[in-house]
PDB file of N, CA and C in Angstrom:
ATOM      1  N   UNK A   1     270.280 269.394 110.799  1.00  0.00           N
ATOM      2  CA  UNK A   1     269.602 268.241 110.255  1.00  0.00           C
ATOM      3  C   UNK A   1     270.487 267.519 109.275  1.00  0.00           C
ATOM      4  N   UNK A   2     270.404 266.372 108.904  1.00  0.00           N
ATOM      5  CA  UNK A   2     270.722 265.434 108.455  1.00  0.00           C
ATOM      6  C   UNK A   2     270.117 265.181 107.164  1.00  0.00           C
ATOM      7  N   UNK A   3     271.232 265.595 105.773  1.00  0.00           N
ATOM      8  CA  UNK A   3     270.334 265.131 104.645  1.00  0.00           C
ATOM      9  C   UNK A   3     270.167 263.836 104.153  1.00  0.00           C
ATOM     10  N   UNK A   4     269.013 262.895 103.557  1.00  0.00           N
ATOM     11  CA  UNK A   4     268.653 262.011 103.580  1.00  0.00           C
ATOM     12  C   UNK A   4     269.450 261.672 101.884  1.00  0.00           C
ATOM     13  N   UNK A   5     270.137 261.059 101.733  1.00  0.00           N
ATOM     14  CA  UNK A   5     270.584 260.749 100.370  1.00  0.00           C
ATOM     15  C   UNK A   5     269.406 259.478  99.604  1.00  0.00           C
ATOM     16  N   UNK A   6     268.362 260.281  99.101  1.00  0.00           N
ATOM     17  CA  UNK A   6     267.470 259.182  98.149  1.00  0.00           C
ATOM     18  C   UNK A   6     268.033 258.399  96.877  1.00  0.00           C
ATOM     19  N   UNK A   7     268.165 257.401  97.412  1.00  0.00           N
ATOM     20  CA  UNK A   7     268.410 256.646  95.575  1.00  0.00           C
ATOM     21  C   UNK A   7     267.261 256.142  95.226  1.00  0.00           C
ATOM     22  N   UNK A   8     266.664 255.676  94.380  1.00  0.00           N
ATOM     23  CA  UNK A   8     265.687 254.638  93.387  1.00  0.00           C
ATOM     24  C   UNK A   8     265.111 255.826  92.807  1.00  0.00           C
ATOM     25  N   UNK A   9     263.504 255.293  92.446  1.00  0.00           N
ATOM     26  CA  UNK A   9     262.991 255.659  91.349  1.00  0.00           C
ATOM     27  C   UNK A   9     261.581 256.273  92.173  1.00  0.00           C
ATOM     28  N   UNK A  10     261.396 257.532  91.391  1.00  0.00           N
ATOM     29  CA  UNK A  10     259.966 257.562  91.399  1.00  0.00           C
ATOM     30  C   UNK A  10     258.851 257.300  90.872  1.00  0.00           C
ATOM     31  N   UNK A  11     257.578 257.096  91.217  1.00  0.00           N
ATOM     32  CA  UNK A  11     256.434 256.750  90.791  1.00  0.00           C
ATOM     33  C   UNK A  11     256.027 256.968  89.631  1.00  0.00           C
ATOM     34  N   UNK A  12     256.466 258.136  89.271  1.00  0.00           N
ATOM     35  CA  UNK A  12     256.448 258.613  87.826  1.00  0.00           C
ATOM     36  C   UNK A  12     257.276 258.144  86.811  1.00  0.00           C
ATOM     37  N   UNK A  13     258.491 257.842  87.493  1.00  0.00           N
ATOM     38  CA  UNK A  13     259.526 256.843  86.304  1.00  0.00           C
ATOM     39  C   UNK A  13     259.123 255.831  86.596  1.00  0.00           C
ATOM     40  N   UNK A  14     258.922 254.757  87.145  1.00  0.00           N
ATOM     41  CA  UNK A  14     258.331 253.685  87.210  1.00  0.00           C
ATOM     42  C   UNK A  14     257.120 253.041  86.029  1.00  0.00           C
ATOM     43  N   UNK A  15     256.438 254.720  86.089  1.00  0.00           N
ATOM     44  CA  UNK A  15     255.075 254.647  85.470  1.00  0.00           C
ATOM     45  C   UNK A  15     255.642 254.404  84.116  1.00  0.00           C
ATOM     46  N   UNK A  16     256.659 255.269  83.832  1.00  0.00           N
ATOM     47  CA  UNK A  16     257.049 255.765  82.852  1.00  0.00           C
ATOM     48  C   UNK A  16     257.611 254.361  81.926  1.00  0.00           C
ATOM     49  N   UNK A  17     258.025 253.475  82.878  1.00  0.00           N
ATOM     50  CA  UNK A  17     258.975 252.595  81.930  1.00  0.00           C
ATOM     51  C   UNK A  17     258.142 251.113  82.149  1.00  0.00           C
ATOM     52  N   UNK A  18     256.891 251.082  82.821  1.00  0.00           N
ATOM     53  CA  UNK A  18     255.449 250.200  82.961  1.00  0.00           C
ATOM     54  C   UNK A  18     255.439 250.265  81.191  1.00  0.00           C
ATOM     55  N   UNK A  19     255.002 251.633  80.708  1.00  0.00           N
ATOM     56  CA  UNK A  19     253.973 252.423  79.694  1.00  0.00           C
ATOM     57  C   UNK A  19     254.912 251.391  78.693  1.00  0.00           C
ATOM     58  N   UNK A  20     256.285 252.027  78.347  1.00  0.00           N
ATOM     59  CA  UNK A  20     256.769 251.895  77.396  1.00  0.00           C
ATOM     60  C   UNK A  20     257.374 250.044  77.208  1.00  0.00           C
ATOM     61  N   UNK A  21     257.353 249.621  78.374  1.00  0.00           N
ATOM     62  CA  UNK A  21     257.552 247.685  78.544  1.00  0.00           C
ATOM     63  C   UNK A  21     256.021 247.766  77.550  1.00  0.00           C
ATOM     64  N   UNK A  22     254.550 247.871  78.283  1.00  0.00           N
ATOM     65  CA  UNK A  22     253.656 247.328  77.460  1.00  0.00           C
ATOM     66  C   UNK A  22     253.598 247.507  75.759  1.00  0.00           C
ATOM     67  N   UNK A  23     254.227 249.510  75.724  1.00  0.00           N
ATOM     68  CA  UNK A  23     254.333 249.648  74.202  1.00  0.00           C
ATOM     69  C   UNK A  23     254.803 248.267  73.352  1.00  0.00           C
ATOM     70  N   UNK A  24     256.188 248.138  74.002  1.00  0.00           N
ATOM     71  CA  UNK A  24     256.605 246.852  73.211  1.00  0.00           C
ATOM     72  C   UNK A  24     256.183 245.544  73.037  1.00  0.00           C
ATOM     73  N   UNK A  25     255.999 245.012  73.890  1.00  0.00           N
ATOM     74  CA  UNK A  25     255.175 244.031  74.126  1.00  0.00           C
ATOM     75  C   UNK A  25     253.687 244.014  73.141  1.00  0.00           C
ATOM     76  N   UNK A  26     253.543 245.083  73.298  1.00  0.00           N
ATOM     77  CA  UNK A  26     251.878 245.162  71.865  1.00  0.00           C
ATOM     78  C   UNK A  26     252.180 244.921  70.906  1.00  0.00           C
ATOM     79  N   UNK A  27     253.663 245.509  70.394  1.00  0.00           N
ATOM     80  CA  UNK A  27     254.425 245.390  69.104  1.00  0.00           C
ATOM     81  C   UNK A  27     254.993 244.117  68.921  1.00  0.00           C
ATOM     82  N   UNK A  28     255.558 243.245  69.854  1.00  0.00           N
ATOM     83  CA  UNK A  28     256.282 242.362  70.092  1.00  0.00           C
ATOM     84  C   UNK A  28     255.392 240.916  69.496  1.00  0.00           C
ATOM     85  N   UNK A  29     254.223 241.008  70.181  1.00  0.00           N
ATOM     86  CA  UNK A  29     253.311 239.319  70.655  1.00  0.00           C
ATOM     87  C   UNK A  29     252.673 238.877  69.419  1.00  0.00           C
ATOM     88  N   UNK A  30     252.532 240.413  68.532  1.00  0.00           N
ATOM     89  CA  UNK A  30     251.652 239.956  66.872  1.00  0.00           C
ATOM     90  C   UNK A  30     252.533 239.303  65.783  1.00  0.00           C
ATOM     91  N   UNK A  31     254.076 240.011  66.202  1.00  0.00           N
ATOM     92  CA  UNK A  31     255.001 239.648  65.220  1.00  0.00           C
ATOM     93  C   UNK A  31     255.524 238.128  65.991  1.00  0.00           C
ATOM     94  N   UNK A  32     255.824 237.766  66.596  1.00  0.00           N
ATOM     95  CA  UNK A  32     255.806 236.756  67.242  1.00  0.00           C
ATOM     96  C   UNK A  32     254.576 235.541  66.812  1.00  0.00           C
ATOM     97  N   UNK A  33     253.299 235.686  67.107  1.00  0.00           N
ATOM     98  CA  UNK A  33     252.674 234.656  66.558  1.00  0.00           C
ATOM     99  C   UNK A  33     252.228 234.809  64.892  1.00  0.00           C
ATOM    100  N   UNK A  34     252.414 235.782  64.259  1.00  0.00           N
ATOM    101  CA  UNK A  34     252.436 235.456  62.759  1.00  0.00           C
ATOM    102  C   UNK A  34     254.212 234.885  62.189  1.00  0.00           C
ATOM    103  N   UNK A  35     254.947 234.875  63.030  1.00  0.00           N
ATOM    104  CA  UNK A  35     255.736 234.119  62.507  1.00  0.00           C
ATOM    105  C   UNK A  35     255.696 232.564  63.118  1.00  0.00           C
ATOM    106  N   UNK A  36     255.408 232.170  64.019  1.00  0.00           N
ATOM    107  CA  UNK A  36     254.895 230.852  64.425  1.00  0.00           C
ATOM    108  C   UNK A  36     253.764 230.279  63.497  1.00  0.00           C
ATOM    109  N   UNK A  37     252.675 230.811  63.340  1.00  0.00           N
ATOM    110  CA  UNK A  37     252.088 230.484  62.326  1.00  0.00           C
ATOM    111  C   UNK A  37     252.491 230.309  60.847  1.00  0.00           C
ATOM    112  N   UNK A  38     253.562 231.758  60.051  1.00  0.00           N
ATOM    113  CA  UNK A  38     254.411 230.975  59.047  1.00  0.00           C
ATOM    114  C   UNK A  38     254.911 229.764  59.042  1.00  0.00           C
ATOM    115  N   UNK A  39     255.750 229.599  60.715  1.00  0.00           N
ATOM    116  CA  UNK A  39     256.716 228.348  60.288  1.00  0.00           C
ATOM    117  C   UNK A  39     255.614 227.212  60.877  1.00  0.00           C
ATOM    118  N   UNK A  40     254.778 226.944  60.938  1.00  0.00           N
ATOM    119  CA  UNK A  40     253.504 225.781  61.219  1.00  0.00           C
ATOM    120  C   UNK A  40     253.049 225.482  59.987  1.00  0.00           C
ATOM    121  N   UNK A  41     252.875 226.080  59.075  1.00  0.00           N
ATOM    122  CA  UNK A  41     252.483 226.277  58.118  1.00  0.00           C
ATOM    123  C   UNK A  41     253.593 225.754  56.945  1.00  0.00           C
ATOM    124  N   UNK A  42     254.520 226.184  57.158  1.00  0.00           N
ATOM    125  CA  UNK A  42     255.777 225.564  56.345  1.00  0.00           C
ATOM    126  C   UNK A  42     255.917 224.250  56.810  1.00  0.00           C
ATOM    127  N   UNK A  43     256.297 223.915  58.238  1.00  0.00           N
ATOM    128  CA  UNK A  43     256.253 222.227  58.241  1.00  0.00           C
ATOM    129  C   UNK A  43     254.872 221.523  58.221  1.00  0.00           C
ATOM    130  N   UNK A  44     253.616 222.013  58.102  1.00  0.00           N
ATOM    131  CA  UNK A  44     252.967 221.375  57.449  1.00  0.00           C
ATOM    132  C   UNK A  44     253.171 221.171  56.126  1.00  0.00           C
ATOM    133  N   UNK A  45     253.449 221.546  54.974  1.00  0.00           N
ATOM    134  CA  UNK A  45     253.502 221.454  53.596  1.00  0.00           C
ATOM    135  C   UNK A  45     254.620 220.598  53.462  1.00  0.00           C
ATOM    136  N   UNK A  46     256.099 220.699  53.822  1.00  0.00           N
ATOM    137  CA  UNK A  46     256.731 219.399  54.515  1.00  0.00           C
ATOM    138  C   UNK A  46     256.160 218.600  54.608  1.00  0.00           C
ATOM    139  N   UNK A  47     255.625 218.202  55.806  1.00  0.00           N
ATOM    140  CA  UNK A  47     254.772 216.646  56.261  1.00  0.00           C
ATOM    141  C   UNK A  47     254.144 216.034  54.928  1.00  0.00           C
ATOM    142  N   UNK A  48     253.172 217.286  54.422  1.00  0.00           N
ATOM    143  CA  UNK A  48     252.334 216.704  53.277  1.00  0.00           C
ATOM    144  C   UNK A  48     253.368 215.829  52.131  1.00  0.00           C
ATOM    145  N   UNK A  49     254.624 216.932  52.049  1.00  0.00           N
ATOM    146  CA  UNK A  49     255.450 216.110  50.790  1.00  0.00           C
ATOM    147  C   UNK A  49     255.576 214.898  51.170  1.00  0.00           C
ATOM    148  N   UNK A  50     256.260 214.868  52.357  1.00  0.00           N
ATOM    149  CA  UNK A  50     256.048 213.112  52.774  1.00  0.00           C
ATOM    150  C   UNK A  50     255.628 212.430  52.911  1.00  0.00           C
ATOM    151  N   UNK A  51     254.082 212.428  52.839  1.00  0.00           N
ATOM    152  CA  UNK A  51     253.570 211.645  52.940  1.00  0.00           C
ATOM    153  C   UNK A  51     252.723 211.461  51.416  1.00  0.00           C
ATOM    154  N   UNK A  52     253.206 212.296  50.021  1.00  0.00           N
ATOM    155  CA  UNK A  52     252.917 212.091  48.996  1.00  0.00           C
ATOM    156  C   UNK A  52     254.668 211.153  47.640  1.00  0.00           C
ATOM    157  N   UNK A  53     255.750 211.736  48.876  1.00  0.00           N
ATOM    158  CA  UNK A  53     256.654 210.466  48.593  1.00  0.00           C
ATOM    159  C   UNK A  53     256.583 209.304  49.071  1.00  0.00           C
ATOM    160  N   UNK A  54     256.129 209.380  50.163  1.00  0.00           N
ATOM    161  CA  UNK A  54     255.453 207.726  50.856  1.00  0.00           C
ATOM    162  C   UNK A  54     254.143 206.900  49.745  1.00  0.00           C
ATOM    163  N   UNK A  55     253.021 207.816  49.600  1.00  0.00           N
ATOM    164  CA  UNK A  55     252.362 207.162  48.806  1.00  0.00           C
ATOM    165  C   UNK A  55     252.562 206.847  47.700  1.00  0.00           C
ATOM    166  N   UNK A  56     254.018 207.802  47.078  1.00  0.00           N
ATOM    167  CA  UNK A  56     254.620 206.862  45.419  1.00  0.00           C
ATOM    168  C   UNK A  56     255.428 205.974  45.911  1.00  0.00           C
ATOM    169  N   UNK A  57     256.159 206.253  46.699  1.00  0.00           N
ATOM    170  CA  UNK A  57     257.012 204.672  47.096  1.00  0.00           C
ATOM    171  C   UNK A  57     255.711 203.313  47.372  1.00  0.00           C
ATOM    172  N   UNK A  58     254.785 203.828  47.720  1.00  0.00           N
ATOM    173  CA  UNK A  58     253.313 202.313  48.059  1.00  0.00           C
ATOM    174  C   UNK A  58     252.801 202.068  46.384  1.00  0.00           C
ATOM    175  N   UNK A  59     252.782 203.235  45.563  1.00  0.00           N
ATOM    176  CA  UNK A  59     252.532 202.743  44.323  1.00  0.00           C
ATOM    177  C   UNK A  59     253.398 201.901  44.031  1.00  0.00           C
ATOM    178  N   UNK A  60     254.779 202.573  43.753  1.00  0.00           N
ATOM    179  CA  UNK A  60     255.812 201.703  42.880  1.00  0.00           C
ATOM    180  C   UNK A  60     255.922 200.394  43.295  1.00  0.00           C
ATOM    181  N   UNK A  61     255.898 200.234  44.824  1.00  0.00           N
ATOM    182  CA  UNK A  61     255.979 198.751  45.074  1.00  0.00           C
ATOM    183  C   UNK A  61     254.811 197.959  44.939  1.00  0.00           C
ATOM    184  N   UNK A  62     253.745 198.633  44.618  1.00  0.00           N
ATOM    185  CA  UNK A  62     252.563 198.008  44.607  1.00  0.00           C
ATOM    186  C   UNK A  62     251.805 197.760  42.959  1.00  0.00           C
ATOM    187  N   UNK A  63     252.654 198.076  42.276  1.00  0.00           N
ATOM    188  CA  UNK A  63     252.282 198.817  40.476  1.00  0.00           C
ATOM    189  C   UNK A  63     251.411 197.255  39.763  1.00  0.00           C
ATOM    190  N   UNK A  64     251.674 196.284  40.291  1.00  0.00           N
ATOM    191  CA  UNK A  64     250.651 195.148  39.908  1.00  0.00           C
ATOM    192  C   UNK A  64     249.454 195.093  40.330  1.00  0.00           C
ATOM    193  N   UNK A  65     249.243 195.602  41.497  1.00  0.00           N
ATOM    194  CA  UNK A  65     248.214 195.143  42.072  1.00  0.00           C
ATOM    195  C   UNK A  65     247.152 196.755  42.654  1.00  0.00           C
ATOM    196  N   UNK A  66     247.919 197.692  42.309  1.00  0.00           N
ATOM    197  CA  UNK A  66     247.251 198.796  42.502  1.00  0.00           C
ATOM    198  C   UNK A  66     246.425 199.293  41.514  1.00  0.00           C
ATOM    199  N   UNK A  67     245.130 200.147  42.044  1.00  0.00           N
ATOM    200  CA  UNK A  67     244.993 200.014  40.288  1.00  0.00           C
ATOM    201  C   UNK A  67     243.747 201.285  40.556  1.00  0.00           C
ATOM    202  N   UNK A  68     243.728 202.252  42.188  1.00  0.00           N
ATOM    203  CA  UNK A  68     242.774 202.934  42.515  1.00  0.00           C
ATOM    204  C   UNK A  68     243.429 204.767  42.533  1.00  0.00           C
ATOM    205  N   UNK A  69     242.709 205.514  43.098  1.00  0.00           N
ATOM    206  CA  UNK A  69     243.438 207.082  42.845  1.00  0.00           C
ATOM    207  C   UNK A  69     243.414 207.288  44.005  1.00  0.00           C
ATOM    208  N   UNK A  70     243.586 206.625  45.014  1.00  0.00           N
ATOM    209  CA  UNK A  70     244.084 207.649  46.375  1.00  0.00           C
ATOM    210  C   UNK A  70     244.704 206.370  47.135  1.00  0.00           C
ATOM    211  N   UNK A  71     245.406 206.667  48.200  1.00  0.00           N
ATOM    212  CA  UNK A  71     245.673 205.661  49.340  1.00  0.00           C
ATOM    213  C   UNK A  71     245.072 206.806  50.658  1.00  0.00           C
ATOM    214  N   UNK A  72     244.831 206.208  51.665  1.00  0.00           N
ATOM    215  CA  UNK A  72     244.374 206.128  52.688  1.00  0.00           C
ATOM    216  C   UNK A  72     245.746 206.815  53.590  1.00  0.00           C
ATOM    217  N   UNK A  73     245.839 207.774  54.792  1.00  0.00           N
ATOM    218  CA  UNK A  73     247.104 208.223  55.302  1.00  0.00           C
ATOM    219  C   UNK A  73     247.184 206.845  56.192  1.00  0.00           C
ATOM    220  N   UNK A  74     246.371 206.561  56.749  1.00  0.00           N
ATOM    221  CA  UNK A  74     245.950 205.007  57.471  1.00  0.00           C
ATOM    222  C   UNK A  74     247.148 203.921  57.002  1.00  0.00           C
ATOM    223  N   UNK A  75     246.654 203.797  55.539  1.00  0.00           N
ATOM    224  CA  UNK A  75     247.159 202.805  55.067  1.00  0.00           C
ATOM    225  C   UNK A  75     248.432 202.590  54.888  1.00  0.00           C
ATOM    226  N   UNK A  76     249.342 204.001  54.990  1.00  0.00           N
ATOM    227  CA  UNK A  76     250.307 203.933  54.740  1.00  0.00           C
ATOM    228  C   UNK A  76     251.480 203.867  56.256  1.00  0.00           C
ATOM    229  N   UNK A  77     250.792 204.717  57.368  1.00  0.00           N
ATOM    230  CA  UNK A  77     251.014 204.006  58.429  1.00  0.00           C
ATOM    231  C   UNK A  77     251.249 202.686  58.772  1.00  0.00           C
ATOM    232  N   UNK A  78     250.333 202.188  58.507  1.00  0.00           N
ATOM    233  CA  UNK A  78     250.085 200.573  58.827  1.00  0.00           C
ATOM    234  C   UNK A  78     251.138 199.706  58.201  1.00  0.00           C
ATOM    235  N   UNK A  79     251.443 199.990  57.022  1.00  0.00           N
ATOM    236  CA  UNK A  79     252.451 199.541  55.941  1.00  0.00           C
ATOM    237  C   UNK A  79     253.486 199.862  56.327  1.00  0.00           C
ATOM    238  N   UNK A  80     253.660 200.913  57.202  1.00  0.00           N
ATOM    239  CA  UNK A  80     255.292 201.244  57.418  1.00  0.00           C
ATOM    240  C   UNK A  80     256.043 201.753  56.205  1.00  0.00           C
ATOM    241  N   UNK A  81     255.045 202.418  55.806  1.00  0.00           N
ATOM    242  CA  UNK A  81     255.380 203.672  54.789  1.00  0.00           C
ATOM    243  C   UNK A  81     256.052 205.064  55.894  1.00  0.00           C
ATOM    244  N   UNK A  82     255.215 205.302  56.994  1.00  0.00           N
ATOM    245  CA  UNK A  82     255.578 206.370  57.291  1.00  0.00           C
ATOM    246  C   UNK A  82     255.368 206.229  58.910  1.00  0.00           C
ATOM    247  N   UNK A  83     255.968 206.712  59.702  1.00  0.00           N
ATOM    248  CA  UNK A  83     255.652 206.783  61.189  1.00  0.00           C
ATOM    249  C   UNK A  83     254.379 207.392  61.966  1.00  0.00           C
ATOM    250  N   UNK A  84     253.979 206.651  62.878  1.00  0.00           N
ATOM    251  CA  UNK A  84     252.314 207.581  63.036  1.00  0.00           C
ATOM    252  C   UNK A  84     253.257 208.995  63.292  1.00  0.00           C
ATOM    253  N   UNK A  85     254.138 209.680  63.909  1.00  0.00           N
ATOM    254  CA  UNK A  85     254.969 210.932  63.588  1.00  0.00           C
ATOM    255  C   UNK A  85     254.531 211.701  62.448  1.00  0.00           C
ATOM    256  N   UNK A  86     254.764 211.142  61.521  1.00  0.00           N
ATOM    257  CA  UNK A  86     254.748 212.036  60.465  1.00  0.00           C
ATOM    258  C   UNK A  86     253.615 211.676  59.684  1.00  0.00           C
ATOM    259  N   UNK A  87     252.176 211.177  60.260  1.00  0.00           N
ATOM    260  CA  UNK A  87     251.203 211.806  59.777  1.00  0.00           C
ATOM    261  C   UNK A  87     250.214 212.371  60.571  1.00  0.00           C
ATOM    262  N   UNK A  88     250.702 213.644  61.215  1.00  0.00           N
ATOM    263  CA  UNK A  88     250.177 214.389  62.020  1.00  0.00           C
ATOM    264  C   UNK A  88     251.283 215.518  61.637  1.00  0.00           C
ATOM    265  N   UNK A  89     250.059 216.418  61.881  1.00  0.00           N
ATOM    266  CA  UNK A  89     250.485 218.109  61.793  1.00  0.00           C
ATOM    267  C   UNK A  89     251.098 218.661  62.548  1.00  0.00           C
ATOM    268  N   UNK A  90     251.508 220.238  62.231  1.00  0.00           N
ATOM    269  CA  UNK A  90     252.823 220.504  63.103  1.00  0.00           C
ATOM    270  C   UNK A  90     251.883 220.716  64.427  1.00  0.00           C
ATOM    271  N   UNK A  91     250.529 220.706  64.797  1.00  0.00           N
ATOM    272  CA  UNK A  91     250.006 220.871  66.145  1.00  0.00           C
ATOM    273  C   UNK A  91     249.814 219.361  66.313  1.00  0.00           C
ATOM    274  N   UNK A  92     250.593 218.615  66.041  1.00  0.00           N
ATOM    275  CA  UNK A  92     249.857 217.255  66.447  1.00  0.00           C
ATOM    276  C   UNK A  92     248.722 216.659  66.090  1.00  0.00           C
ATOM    277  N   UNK A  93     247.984 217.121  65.413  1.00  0.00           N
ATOM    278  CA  UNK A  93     246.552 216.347  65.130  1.00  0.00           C
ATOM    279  C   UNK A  93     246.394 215.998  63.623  1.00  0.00           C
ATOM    280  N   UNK A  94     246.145 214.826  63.561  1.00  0.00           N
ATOM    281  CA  UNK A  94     246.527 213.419  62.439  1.00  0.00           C
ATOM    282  C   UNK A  94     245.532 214.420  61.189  1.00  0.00           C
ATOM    283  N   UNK A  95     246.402 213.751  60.094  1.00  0.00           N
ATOM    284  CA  UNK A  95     246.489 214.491  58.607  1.00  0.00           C
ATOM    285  C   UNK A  95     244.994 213.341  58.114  1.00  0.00           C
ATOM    286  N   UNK A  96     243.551 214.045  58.284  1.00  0.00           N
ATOM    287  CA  UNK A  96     242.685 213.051  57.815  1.00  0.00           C
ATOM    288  C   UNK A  96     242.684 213.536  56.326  1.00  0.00           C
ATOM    289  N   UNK A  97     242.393 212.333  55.241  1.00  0.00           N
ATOM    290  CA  UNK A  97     242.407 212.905  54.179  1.00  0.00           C
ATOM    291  C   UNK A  97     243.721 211.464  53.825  1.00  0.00           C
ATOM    292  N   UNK A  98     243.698 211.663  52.378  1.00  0.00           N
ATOM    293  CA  UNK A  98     243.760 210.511  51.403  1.00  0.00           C
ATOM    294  C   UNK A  98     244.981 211.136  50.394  1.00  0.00           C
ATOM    295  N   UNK A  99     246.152 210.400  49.973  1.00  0.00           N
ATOM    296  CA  UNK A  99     246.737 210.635  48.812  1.00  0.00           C
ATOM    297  C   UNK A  99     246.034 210.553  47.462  1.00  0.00           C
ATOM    298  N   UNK A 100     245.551 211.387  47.143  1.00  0.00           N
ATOM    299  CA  UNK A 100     245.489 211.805  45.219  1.00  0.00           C
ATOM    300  C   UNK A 100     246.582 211.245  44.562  1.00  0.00           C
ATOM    301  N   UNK A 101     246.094 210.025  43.671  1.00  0.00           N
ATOM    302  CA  UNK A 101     246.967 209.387  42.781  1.00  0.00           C
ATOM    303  C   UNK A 101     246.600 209.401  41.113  1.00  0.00           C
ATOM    304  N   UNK A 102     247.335 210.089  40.394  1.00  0.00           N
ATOM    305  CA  UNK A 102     247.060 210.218  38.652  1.00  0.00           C
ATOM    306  C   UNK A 102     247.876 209.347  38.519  1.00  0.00           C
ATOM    307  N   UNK A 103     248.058 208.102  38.018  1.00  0.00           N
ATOM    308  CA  UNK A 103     249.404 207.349  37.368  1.00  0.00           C
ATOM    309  C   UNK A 103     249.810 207.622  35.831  1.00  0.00           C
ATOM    310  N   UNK A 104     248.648 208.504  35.379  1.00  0.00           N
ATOM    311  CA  UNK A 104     248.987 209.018  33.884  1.00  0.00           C
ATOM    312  C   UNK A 104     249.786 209.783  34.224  1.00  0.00           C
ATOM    313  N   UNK A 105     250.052 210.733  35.014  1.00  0.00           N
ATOM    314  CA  UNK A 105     251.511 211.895  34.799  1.00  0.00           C
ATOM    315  C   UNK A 105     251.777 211.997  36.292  1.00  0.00           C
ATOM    316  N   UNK A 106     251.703 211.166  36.792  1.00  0.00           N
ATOM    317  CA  UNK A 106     252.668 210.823  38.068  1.00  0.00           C
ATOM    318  C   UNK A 106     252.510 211.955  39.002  1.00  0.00           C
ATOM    319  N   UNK A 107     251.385 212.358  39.439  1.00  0.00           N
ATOM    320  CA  UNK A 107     251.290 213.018  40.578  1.00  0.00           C
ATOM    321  C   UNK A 107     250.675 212.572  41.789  1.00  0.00           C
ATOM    322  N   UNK A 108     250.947 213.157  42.717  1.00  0.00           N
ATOM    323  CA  UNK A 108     250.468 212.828  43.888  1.00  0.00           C
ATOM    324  C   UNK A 108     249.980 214.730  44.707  1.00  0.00           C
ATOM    325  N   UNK A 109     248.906 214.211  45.373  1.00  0.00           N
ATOM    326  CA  UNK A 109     248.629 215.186  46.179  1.00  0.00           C
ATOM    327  C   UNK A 109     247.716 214.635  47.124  1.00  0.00           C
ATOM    328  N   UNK A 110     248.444 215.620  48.053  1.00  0.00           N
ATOM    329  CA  UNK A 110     247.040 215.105  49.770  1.00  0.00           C
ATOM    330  C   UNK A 110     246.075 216.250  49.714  1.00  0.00           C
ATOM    331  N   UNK A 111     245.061 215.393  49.903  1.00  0.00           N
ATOM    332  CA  UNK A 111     243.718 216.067  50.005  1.00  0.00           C
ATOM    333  C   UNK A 111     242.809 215.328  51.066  1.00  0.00           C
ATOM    334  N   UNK A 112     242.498 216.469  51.774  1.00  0.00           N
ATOM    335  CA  UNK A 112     241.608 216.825  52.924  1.00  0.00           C
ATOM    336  C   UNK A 112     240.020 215.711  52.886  1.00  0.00           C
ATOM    337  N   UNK A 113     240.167 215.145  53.883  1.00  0.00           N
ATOM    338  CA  UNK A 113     238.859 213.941  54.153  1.00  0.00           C
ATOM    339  C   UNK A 113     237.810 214.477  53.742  1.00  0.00           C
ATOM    340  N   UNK A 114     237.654 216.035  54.172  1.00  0.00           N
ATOM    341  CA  UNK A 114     236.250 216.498  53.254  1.00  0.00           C
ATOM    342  C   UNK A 114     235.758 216.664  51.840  1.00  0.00           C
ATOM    343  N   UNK A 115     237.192 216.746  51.145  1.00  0.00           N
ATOM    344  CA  UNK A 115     237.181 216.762  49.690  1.00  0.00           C
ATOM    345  C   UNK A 115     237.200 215.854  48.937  1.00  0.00           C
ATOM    346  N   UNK A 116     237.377 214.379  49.544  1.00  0.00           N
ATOM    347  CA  UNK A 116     237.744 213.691  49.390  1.00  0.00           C
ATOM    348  C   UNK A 116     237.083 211.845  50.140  1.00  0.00           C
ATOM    349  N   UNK A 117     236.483 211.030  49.370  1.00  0.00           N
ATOM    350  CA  UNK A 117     235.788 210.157  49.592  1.00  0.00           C
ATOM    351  C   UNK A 117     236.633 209.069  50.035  1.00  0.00           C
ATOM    352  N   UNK A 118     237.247 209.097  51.385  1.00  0.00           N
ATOM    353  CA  UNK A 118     238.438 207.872  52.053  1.00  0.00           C
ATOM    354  C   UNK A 118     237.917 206.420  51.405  1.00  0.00           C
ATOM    355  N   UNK A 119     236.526 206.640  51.742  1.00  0.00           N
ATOM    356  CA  UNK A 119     236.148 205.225  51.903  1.00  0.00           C
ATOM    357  C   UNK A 119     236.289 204.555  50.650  1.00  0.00           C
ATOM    358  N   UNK A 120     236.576 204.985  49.171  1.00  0.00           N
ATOM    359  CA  UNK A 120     236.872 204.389  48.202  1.00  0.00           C
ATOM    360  C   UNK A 120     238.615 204.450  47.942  1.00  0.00           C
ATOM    361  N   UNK A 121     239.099 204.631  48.633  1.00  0.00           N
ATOM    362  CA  UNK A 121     240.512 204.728  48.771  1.00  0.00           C
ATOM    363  C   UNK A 121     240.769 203.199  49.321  1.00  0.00           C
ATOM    364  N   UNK A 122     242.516 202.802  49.068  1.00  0.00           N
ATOM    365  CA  UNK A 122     242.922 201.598  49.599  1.00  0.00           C
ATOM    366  C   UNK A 122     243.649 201.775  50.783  1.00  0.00           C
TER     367      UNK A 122
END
């Protein structure tokens, strides 16, 4: 008789290296989307700065005639303060909510449409 020279794998190694692909992969997919979510999260806070240097650049040029505590993200679009681009989040969906303006100590902050009353904004 004639011996049969087997090469590959058996069912059991096969199984064997199925098991340990999924091990990783379990380990792999959590660390993977909590760091996507860090960096979403970081260029959101980005975006926000810009669009709270956009709304002091609309003060300063506007320092006669301004005279309210928020601008509108709207408004500053429209003005060509900022690109509809960059007032939307790192998933794409538009930054509702109003620049916070103190002109007593020069801050700015964006705050969220719910916290925040647009409709008395400029």
């Amino acid at each position: 008789m004639k011996k049969i020279n087997n090469k590959g794998f058996t069912l059991v190694e096969l199984l064997a290296v199925l098991v340990i692909m999924i091990a990783i992969t379990s380990i792999a997919i959590p660390t993977i989307n909590s760091s996507l979510e860090r960096s979403k999260n970081n260029q959101n806070e980005k975006r926000k700065k810009i669009l709270e240097s956009a709304a002091e650049l609309y003060v300063s040029e506007h320092k006669n005639s301004f005279d309210g505590t928020c601008i509108k993200i709207g408004t500053l679009v429209s003005e060509g303060y900022i690109d509809e681009e960059a007032s939307k989040d790192a998933d794409g969906k538009a930054f509702n909510g109003a620049i916070r303006v103190n002109l007593e100590n020069g801050e700015y902050s964006y705050t969220p449409s719910k916290d925040i009353d647009v409709n008395n904004c400029k």
